[in-house]
Protein backbone atom coordinates (compact mmCIF):
# COMPACT_ATOMS: atom_id res chain seq x y z
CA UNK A 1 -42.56 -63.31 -7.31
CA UNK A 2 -42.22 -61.37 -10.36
CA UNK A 3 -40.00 -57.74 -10.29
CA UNK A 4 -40.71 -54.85 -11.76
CA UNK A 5 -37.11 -52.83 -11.59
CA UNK A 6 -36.88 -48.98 -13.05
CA UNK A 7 -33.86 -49.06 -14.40
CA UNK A 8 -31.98 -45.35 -14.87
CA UNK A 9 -28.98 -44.49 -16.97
CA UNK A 10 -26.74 -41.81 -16.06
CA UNK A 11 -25.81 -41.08 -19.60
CA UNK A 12 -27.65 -38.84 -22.27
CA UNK A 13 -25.07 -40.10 -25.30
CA UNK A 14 -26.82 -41.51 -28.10
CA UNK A 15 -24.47 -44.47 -28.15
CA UNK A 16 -23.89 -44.61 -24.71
CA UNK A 17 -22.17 -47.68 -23.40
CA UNK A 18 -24.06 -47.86 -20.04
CA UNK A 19 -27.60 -47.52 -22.28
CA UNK A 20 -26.14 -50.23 -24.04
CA UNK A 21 -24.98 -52.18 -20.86
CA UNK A 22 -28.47 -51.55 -19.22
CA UNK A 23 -30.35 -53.05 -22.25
CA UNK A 24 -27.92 -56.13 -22.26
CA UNK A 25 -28.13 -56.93 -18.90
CA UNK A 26 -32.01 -57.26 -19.13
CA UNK A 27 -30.63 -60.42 -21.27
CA UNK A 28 -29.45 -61.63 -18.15
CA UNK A 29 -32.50 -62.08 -16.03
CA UNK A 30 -35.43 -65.08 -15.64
CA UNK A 31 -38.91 -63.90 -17.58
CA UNK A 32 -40.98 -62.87 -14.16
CA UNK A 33 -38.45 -59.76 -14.10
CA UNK A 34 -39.90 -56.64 -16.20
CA UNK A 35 -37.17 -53.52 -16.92
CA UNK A 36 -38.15 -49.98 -17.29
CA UNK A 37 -36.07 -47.73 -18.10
CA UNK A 38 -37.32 -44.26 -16.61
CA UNK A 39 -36.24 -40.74 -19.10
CA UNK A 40 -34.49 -38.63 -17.30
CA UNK A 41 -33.42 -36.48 -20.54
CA UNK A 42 -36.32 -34.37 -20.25
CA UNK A 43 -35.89 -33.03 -16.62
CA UNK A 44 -35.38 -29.45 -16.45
CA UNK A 45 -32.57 -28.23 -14.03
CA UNK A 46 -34.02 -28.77 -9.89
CA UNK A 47 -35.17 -25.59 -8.39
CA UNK A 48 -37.00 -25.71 -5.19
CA UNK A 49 -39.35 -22.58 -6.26
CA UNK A 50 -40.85 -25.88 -8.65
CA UNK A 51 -41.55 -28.31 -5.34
CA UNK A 52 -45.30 -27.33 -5.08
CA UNK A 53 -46.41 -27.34 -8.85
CA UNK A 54 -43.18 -29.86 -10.30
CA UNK A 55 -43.64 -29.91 -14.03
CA UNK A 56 -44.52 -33.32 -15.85
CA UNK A 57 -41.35 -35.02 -16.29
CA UNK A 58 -40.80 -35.17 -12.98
CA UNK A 59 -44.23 -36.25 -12.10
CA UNK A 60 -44.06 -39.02 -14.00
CA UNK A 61 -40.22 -39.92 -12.95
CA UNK A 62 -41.69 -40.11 -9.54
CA UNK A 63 -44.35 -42.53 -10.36
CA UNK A 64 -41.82 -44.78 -12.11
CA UNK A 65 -39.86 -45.12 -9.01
CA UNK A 66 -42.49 -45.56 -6.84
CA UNK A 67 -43.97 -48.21 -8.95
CA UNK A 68 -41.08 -50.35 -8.95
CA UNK A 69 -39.50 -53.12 -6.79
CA UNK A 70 -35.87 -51.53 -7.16
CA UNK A 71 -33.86 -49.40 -9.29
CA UNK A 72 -31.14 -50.02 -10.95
CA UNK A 73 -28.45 -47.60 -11.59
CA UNK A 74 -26.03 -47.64 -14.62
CA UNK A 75 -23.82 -44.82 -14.72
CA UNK A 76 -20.63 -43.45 -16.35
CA UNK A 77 -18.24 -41.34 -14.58
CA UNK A 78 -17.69 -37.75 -15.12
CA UNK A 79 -14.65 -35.80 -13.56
CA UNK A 80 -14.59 -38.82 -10.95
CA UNK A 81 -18.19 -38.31 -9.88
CA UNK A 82 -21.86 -38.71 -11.34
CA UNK A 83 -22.52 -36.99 -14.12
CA UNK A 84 -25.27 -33.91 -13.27
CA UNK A 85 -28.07 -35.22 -15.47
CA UNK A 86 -28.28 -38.01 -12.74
CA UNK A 87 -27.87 -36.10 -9.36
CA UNK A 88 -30.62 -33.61 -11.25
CA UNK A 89 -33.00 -36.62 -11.29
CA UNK A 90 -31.86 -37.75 -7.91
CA UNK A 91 -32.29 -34.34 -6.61
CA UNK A 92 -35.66 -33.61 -8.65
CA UNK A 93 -36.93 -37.50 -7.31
CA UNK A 94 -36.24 -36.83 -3.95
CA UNK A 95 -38.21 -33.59 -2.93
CA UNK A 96 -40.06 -32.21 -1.56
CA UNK A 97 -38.53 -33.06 1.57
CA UNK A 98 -40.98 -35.55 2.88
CA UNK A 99 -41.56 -36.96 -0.47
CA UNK A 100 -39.43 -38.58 -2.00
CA UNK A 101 -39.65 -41.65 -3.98
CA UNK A 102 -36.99 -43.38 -2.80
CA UNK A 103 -36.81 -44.89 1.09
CA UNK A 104 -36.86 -48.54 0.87
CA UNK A 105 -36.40 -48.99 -2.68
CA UNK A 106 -33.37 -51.39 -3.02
CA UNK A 107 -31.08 -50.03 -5.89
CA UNK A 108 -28.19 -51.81 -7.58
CA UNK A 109 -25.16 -50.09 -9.09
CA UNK A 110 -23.33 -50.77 -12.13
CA UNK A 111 -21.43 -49.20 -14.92
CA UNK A 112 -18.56 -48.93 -17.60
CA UNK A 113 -16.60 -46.99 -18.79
CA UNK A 114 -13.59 -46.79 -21.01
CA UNK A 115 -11.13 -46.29 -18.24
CA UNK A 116 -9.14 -48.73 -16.57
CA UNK A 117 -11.20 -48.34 -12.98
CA UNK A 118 -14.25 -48.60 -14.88
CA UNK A 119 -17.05 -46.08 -12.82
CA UNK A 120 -15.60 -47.03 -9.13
CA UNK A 121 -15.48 -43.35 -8.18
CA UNK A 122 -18.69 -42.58 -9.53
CA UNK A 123 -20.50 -46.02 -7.54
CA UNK A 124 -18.91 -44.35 -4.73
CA UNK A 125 -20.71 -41.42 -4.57
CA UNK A 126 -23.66 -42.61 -5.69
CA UNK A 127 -23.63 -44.83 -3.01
CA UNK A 128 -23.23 -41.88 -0.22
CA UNK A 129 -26.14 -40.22 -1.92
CA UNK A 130 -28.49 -43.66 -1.99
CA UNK A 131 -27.79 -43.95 1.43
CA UNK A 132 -28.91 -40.30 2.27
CA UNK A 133 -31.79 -41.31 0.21
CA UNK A 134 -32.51 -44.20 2.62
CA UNK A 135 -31.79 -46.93 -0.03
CA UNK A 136 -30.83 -50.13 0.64
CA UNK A 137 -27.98 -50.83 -1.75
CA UNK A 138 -26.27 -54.16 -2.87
CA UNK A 139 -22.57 -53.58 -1.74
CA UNK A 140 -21.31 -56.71 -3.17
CA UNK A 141 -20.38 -58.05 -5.74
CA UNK A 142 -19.08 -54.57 -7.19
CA UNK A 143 -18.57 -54.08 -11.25
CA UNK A 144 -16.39 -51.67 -12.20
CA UNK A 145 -16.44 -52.32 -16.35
CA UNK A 146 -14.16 -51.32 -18.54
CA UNK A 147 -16.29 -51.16 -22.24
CA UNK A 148 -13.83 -53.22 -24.31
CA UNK A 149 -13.84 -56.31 -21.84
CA UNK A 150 -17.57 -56.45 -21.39
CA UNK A 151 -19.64 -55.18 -24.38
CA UNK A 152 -19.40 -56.51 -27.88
CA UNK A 153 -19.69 -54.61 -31.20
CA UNK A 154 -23.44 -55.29 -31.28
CA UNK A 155 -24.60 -54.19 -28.22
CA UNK A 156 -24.33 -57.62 -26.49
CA UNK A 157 -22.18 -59.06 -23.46
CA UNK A 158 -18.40 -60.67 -24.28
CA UNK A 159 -18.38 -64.04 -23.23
CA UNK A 160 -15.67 -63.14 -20.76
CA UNK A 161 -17.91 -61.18 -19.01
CA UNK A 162 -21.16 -62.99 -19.29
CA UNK A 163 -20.85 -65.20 -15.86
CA UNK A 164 -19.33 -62.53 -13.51
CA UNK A 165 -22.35 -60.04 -14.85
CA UNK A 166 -24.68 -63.27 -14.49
CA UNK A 167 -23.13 -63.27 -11.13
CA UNK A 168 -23.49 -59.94 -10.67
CA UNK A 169 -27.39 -59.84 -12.12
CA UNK A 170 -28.05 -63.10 -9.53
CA UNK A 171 -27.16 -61.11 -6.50
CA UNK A 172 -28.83 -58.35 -7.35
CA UNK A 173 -32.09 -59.48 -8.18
CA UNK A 174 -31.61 -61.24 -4.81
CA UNK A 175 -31.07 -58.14 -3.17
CA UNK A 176 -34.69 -56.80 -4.69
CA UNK A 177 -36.51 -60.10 -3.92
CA UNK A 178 -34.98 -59.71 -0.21
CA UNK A 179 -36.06 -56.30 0.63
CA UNK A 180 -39.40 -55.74 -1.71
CA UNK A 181 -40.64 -58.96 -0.44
């Protein structure tokens, strides 16, 4: 069964790490999965008064959701929480209430940072928010990355870090398979 999987970053950065973590975990996957990463740059701030006319952006983040298997999150941590660019998509993905894009979609978490406890605060809100959202969301293996152990100068994966995030990739396509099957 081949996967389709929207995959959004939390970070706007130019040279973001988790952009760069997102694009080399896609390394990490058999050919029948297909990654998409959905813009969320473009979003203007959520405002209810928007719900019955929502502008195009969000239109089309809504479709990108919808047509995918699962998402995949890969976020930093800001002040010991999501950054806001990703709870405005969340929050902009999610309404009206009654339509949102997300029930049933499974959703992985991942992310790194430069900290020693990677994004583990972040995942952890993210998580309380996915499961408002009525995703199901793969609770183990965690990753909490810190940048210098698991990405290399060019973009790729450290080969100390390539069989736990294999690992990691593994269960979480299994998680997909399980629940968009």
């Amino acid at each position: 069964m081949s996967l389709n999987i929207a995959v959004i970053v939390g970070s706007l950065r130019a040279d973001s790490f988790n952009a760069r973590l997102a694009d080399a975990l896609q390394t990490l996957a058999p050919g029948d999965v297909e990654f998409r990463r959905l813009r969320i740059d473009d979003l203007p701030l959520y405002n209810q008064d928007d719900d019955d006319s929502p502008p195009a952006p969000v239109v089309r983040l809504k479709q990108g959701i919808r047509d995918a298997d699962g998402l995949l999150f890969v976020t930093p941590e800001y002040n010991r929480s999501i950054p806001g660019v990703l709870k405005n998509a969340l929050d902009h993905a999610s309404r009206p209430y009654g339509d949102s894009a997300f029930p049933d979609k499974p959703a992985g978490i991942i992310g790194v940072s430069i900290g020693a406890i990677g994004t583990a605060v972040a995942q952890q809100h993210l998580r309380t928010i996915l499961a408002y959202l009525d995703m199901p969301t793969l609770g183990q293996p965690e990753a909490f990355l810190k940048a210098d152990d698991v990405l290399t100068g060019n973009g790729g994966i450290a080969e100390g870090s390539r069989e736990f995030l294999q690992d990691w990739m593994d269960a979480y396509l299994a998680w997909v398979r399980h629940h968009a099957g």
